[in-house]
Structure formats: C-alpha cells, structure tokens
C-alpha atoms as a PDB file:
ATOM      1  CA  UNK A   1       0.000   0.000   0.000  1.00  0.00           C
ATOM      2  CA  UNK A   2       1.318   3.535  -0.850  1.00  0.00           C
ATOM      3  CA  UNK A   3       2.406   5.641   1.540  1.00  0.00           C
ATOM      4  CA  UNK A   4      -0.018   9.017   2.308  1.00  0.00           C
ATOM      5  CA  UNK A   5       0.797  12.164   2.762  1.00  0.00           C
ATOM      6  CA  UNK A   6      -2.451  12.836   4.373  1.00  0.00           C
ATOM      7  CA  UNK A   7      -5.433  11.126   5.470  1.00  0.00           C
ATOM      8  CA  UNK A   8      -7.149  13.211   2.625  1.00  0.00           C
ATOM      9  CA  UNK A   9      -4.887  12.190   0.549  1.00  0.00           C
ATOM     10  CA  UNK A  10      -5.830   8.213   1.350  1.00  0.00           C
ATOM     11  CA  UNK A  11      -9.276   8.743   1.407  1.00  0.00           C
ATOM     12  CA  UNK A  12      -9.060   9.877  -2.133  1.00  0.00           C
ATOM     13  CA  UNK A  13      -7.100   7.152  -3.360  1.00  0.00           C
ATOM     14  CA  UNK A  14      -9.387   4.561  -1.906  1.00  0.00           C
ATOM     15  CA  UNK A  15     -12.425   6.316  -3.323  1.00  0.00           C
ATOM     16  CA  UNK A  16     -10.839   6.099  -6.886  1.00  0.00           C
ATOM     17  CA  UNK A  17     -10.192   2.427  -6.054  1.00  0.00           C
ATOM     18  CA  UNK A  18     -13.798   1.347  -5.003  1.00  0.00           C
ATOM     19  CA  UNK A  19     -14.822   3.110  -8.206  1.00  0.00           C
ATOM     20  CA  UNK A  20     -12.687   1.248 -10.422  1.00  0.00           C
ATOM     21  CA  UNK A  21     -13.730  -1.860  -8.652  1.00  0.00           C
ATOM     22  CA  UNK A  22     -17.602  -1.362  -8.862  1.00  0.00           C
ATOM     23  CA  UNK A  23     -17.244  -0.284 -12.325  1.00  0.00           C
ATOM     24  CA  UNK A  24     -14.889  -3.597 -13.330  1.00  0.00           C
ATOM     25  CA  UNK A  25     -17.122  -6.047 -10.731  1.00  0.00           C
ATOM     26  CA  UNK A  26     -14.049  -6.875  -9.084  1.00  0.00           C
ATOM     27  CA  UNK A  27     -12.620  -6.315  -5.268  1.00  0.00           C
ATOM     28  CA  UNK A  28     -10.413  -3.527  -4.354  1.00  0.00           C
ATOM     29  CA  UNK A  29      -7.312  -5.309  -4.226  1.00  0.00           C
ATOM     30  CA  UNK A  30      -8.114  -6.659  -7.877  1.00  0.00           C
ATOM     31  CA  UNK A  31      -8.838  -2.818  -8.844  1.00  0.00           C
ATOM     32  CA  UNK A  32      -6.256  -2.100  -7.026  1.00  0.00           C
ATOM     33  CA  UNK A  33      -3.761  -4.200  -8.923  1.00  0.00           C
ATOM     34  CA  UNK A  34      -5.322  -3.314 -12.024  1.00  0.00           C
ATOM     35  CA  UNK A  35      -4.910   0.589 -11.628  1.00  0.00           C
ATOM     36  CA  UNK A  36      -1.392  -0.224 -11.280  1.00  0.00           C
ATOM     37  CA  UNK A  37      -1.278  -2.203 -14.035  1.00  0.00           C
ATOM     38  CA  UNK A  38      -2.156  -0.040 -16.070  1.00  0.00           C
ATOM     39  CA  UNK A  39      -0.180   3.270 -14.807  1.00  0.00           C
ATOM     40  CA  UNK A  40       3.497   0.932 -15.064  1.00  0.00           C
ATOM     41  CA  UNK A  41       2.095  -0.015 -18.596  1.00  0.00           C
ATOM     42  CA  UNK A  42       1.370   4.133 -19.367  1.00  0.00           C
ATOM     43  CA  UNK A  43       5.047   4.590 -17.352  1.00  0.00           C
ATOM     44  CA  UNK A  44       6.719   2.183 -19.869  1.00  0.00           C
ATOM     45  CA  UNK A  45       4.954   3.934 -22.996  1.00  0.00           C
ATOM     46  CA  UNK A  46       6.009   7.017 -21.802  1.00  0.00           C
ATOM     47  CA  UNK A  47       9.669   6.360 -21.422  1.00  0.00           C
ATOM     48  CA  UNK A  48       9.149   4.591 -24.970  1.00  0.00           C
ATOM     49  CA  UNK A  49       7.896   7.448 -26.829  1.00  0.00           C
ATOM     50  CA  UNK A  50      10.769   9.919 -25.169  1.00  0.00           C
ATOM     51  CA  UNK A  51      13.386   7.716 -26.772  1.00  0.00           C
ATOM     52  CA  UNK A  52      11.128   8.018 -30.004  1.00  0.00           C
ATOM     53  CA  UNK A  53      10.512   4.401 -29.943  1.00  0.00           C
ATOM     54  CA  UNK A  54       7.173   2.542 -30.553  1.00  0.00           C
ATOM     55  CA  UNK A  55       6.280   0.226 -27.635  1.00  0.00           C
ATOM     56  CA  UNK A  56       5.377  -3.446 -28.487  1.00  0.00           C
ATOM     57  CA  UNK A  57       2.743  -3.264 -25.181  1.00  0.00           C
ATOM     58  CA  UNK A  58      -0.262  -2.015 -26.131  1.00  0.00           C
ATOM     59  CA  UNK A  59      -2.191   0.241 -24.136  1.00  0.00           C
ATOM     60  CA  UNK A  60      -4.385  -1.407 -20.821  1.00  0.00           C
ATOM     61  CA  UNK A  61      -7.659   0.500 -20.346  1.00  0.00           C
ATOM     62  CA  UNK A  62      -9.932  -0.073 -17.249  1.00  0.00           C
ATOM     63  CA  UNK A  63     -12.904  -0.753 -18.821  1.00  0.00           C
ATOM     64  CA  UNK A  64     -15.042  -3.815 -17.599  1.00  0.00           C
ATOM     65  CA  UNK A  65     -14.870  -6.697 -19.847  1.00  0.00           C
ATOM     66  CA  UNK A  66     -18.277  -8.304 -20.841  1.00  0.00           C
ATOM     67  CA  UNK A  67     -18.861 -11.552 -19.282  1.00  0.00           C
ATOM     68  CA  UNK A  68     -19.845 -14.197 -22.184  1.00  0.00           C
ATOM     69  CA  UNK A  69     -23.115 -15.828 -20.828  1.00  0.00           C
ATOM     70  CA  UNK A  70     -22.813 -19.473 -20.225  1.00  0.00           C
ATOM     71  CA  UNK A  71     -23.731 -22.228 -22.293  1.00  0.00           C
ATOM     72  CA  UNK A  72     -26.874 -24.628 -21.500  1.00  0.00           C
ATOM     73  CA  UNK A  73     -24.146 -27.489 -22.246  1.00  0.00           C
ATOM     74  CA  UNK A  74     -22.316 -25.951 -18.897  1.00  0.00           C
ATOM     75  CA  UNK A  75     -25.230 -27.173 -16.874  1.00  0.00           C
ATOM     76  CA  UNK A  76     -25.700 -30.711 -18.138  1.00  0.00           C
ATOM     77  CA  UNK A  77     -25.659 -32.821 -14.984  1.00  0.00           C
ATOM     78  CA  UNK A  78     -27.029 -36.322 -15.272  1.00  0.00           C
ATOM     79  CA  UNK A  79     -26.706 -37.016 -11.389  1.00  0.00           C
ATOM     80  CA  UNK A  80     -29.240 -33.581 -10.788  1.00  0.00           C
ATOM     81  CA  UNK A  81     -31.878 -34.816 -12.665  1.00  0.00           C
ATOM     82  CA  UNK A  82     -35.363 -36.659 -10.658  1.00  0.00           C
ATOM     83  CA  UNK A  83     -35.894 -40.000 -11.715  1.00  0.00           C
END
C-alpha cells in the first residue's frame, strides 16, 4: 500500500479504487492491482515514446470486460436430474 501524505490524501485514493472496482465487478485489491497495471504499462509507454521508440505493449484501459453468458451445455448434470 502507498504511503499518504495525508489522510485526505488516502481517502481519495481509496475512493478512486472502489470506483474502479464497482465499475470492473471486481474487489479492491483486484482494482487495485489493475490501476497499477495499467499506470506501469502508461510509465513504460512514456519512457518509450521519449526515446522516439514505438512500444510493443499495447495500451491497458480499465474498462469492464463483458462476461460471455454461459452455455446450456455448462449445466448438463445427469446425477441432478429426478428420476
């Protein structure tokens, strides 16, 4: 966990994270790890395009991925069926 300069400070950090993690459907320490993610991805790109080099890693945005709903095959359980 970071270090805070002030409690202010730490409140609005972990107001940013439960955002990120009711907007992704995650917990906080999965938005957490995510956030970071993706500012050491933007750190990397950054330090890329100052050397005028194209990075290979594209960018990570922290948009919530659609679930794919399941498939009736999923469910197929002989042994939950009545006789």
């Amino acid at each position: 966990m970071p270090k805070f300069a002030s409690k202010a400070e730490y409140y609005r950090h972990h107001r940013k994270v439960m955002e990120v993690a009711l907007e992704l459907g995650v917990t906080p320490i999965e938005a957490e790890a995510r956030m970071k993610a993706v500012e050491e991805r933007e750190r990397h790109r950054a330090r890329m395009a100052r050397r005028g080099l194209r990075s290979a890693l594209p960018p990570l945005s922290l948009t919530a991925e659609q679930p794919t709903s399941p498939r009736f095959e999923d469910f197929e359980a002989g042994w939950m069926m009545r006789n």
